[in-house]
C-alpha atoms as a PDB file:
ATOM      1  CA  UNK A   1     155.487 -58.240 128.576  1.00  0.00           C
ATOM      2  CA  UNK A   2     159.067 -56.859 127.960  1.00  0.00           C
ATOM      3  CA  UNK A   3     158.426 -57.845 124.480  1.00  0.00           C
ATOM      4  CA  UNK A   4     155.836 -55.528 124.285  1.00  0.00           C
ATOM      5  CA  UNK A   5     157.039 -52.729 125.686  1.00  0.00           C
ATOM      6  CA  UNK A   6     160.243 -52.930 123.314  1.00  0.00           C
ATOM      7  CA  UNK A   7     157.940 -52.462 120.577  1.00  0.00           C
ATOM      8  CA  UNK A   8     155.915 -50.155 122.001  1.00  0.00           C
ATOM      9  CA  UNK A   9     158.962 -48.435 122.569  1.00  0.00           C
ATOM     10  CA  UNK A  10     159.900 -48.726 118.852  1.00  0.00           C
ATOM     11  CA  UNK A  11     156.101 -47.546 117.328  1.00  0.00           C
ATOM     12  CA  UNK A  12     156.762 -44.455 120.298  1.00  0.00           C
ATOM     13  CA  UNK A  13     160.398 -43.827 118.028  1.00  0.00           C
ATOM     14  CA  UNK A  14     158.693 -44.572 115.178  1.00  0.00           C
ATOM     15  CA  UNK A  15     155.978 -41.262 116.382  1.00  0.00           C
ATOM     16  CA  UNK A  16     158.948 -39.105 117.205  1.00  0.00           C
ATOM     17  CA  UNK A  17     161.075 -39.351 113.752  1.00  0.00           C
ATOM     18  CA  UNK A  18     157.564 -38.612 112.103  1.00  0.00           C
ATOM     19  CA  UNK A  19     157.029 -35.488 113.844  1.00  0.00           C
ATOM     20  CA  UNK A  20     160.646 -34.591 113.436  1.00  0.00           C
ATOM     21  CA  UNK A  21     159.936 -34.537 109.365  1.00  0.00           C
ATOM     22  CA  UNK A  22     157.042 -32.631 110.071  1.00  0.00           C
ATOM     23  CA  UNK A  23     158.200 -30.071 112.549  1.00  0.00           C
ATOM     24  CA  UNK A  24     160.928 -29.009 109.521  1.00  0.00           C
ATOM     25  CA  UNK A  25     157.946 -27.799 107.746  1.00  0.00           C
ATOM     26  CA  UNK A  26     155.171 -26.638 110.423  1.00  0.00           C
ATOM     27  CA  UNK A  27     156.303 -25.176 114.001  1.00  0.00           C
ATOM     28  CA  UNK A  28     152.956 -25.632 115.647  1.00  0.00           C
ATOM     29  CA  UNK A  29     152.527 -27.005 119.510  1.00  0.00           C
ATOM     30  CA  UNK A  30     150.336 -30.052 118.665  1.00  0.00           C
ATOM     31  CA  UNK A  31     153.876 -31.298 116.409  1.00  0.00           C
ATOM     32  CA  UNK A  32     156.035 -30.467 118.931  1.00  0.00           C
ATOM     33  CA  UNK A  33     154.014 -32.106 121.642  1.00  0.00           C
ATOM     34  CA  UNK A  34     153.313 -35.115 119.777  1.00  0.00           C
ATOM     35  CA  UNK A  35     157.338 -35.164 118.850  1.00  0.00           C
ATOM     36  CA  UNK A  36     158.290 -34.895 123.060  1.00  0.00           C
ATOM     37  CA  UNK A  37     155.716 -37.625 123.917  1.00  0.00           C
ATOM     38  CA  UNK A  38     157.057 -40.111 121.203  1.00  0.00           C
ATOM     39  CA  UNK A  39     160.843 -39.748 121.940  1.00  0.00           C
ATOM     40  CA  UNK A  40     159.880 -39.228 125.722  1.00  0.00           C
ATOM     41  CA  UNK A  41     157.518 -42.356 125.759  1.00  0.00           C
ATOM     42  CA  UNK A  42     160.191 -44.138 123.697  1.00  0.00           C
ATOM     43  CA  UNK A  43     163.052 -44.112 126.089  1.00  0.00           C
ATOM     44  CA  UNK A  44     160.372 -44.625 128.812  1.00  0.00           C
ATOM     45  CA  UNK A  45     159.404 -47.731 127.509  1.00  0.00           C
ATOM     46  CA  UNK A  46     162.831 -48.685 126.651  1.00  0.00           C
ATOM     47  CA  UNK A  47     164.205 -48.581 129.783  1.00  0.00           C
ATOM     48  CA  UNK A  48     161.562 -50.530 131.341  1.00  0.00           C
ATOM     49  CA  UNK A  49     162.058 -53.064 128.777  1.00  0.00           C
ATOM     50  CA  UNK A  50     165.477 -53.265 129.772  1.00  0.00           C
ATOM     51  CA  UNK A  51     164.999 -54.173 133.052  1.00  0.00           C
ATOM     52  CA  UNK A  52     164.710 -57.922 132.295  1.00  0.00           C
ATOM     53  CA  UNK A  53     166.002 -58.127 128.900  1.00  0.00           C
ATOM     54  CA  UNK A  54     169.515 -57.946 127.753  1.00  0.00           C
ATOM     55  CA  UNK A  55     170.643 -54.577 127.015  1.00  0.00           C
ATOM     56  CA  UNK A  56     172.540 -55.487 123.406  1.00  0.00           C
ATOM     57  CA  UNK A  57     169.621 -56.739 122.382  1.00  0.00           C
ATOM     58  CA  UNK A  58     167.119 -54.614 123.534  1.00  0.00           C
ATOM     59  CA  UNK A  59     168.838 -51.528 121.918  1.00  0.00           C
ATOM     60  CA  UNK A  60     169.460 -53.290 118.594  1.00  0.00           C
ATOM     61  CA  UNK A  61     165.640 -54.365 118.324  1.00  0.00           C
ATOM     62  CA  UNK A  62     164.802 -50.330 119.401  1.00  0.00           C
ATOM     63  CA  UNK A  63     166.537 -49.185 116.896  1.00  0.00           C
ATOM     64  CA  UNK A  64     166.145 -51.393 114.289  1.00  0.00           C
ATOM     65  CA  UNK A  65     162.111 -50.875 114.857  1.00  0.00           C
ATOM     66  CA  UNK A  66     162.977 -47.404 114.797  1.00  0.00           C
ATOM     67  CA  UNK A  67     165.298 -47.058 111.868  1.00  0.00           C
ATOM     68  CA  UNK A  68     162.800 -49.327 109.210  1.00  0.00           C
ATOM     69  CA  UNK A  69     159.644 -47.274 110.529  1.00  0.00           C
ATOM     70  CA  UNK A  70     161.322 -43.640 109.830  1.00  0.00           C
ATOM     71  CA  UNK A  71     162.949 -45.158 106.468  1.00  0.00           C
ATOM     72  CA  UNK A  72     158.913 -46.399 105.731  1.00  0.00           C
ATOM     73  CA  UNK A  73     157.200 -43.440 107.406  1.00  0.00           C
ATOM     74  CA  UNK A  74     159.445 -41.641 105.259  1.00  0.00           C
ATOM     75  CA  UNK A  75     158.041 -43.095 102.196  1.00  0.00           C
ATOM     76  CA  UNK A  76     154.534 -43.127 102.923  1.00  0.00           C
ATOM     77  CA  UNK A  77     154.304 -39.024 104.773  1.00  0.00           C
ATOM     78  CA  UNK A  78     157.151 -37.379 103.026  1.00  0.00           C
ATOM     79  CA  UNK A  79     157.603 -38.935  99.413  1.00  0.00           C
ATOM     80  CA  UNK A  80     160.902 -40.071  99.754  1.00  0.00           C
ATOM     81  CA  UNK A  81     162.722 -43.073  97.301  1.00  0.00           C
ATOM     82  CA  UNK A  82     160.360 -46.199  97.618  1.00  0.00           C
ATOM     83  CA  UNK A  83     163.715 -48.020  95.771  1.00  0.00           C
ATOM     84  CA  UNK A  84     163.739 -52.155  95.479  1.00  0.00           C
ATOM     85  CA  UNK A  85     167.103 -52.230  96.981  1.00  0.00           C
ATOM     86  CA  UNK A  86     165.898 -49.551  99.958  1.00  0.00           C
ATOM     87  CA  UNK A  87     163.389 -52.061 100.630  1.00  0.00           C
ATOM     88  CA  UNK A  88     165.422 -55.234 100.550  1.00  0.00           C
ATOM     89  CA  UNK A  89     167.795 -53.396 103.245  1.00  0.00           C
ATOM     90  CA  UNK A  90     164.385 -52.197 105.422  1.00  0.00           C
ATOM     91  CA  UNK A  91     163.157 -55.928 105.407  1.00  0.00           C
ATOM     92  CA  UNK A  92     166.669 -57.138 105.929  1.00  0.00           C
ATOM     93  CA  UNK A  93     167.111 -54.647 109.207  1.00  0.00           C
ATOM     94  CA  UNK A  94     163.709 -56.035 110.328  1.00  0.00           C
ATOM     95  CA  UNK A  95     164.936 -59.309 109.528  1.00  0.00           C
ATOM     96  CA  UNK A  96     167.651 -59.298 112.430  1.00  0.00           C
ATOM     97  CA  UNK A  97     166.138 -57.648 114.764  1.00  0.00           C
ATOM     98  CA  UNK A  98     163.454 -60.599 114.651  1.00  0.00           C
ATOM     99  CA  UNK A  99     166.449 -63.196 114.293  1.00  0.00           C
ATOM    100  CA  UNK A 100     167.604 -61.083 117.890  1.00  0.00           C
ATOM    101  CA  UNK A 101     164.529 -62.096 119.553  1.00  0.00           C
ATOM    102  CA  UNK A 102     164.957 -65.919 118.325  1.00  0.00           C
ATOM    103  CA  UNK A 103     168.247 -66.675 118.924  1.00  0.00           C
ATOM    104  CA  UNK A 104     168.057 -64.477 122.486  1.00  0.00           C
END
Protein backbone atom coordinates (compact mmCIF):
# COMPACT_ATOMS: atom_id res chain seq x y z
CA UNK A 1 0.00 0.00 0.00
CA UNK A 2 2.94 2.47 0.58
CA UNK A 3 3.86 1.57 -2.86
CA UNK A 4 0.89 2.97 -4.03
CA UNK A 5 0.60 5.90 -2.43
CA UNK A 6 4.30 6.88 -3.56
CA UNK A 7 3.04 6.78 -6.94
CA UNK A 8 0.03 8.24 -6.40
CA UNK A 9 1.99 10.78 -4.90
CA UNK A 10 4.17 11.05 -8.06
CA UNK A 11 0.94 11.09 -10.84
CA UNK A 12 -0.46 14.02 -7.96
CA UNK A 13 3.33 15.91 -8.89
CA UNK A 14 3.02 14.86 -12.11
CA UNK A 15 -0.84 17.06 -12.05
CA UNK A 16 0.83 19.98 -10.37
CA UNK A 17 3.95 20.65 -12.87
CA UNK A 18 1.16 20.36 -15.65
CA UNK A 19 -0.89 23.03 -14.34
CA UNK A 20 2.17 25.04 -13.53
CA UNK A 21 2.90 25.15 -17.60
CA UNK A 22 -0.51 26.00 -18.01
CA UNK A 23 -1.13 28.62 -15.40
CA UNK A 24 1.97 30.69 -17.37
CA UNK A 25 -0.46 31.02 -20.10
CA UNK A 26 -4.19 31.07 -18.59
CA UNK A 27 -4.86 32.56 -14.91
CA UNK A 28 -8.24 30.97 -14.48
CA UNK A 29 -9.48 29.27 -10.94
CA UNK A 30 -10.17 25.76 -12.34
CA UNK A 31 -5.88 25.84 -13.20
CA UNK A 32 -5.08 27.13 -10.13
CA UNK A 33 -7.26 24.76 -8.20
CA UNK A 34 -6.30 21.82 -10.05
CA UNK A 35 -2.41 23.10 -9.55
CA UNK A 36 -3.07 23.37 -5.28
CA UNK A 37 -4.77 19.91 -5.23
CA UNK A 38 -1.88 18.16 -7.21
CA UNK A 39 1.11 19.64 -5.25
CA UNK A 40 -1.18 19.58 -2.05
CA UNK A 41 -2.29 15.87 -2.67
CA UNK A 42 1.34 15.16 -3.62
CA UNK A 43 3.06 15.92 -0.40
CA UNK A 44 -0.07 14.41 1.27
CA UNK A 45 0.50 11.25 -0.14
CA UNK A 46 4.13 11.48 0.26
CA UNK A 47 4.25 11.80 3.67
CA UNK A 48 2.01 9.02 4.32
CA UNK A 49 4.11 6.95 2.19
CA UNK A 50 6.87 7.76 4.30
CA UNK A 51 5.63 6.53 7.26
CA UNK A 52 6.82 2.94 6.62
CA UNK A 53 9.17 3.38 3.88
CA UNK A 54 12.62 4.73 4.00
CA UNK A 55 12.80 8.32 3.53
CA UNK A 56 15.98 8.30 0.83
CA UNK A 57 14.14 6.27 -1.07
CA UNK A 58 10.86 7.42 -0.93
CA UNK A 59 11.95 10.99 -2.01
CA UNK A 60 14.18 9.74 -4.84
CA UNK A 61 11.22 7.55 -6.34
CA UNK A 62 8.84 11.03 -5.80
CA UNK A 63 10.86 12.83 -7.61
CA UNK A 64 12.09 10.79 -10.09
CA UNK A 65 8.16 9.98 -10.96
CA UNK A 66 7.84 13.55 -10.88
CA UNK A 67 10.78 14.80 -12.85
CA UNK A 68 10.18 12.05 -16.10
CA UNK A 69 6.29 12.92 -16.03
CA UNK A 70 6.86 16.93 -16.28
CA UNK A 71 9.91 16.23 -18.81
CA UNK A 72 6.98 13.84 -20.82
CA UNK A 73 3.96 15.99 -19.97
CA UNK A 74 6.10 18.55 -21.30
CA UNK A 75 6.35 16.94 -24.59
CA UNK A 76 3.01 15.76 -25.10
CA UNK A 77 0.88 19.45 -23.63
CA UNK A 78 3.47 22.02 -24.37
CA UNK A 79 5.58 20.93 -27.54
CA UNK A 80 8.75 20.86 -26.04
CA UNK A 81 12.14 18.76 -27.59
CA UNK A 82 10.93 15.03 -27.96
CA UNK A 83 15.11 14.49 -28.46
CA UNK A 84 16.54 10.60 -28.54
CA UNK A 85 19.04 11.48 -25.98
CA UNK A 86 16.12 13.44 -23.72
CA UNK A 87 14.46 10.23 -23.83
CA UNK A 88 17.30 7.86 -23.07
CA UNK A 89 17.91 10.16 -19.81
CA UNK A 90 13.77 10.08 -18.98
CA UNK A 91 13.87 6.17 -19.25
CA UNK A 92 17.19 6.09 -17.50
CA UNK A 93 15.69 8.36 -14.39
CA UNK A 94 12.74 5.90 -14.43
CA UNK A 95 15.14 3.24 -14.62
CA UNK A 96 16.56 3.91 -10.97
CA UNK A 97 13.91 4.84 -9.37
CA UNK A 98 12.50 1.21 -10.25
CA UNK A 99 16.10 -0.29 -9.45
CA UNK A 100 15.24 1.83 -5.77
CA UNK A 101 12.28 -0.21 -5.22
CA UNK A 102 14.29 -3.61 -6.05
CA UNK A 103 17.24 -3.34 -4.33
CA UNK A 104 15.17 -1.56 -1.15
Amino acid sequence: MDWLMLIAAGCCEMLGVAMLGKLQRDRDFLTLFLFVLGFGGSLLLLSQAMNTLPMGTAYAVWTGIGASGGAVLGMVLYGEGRGLRRIICIVMILGAAAGLKLIG
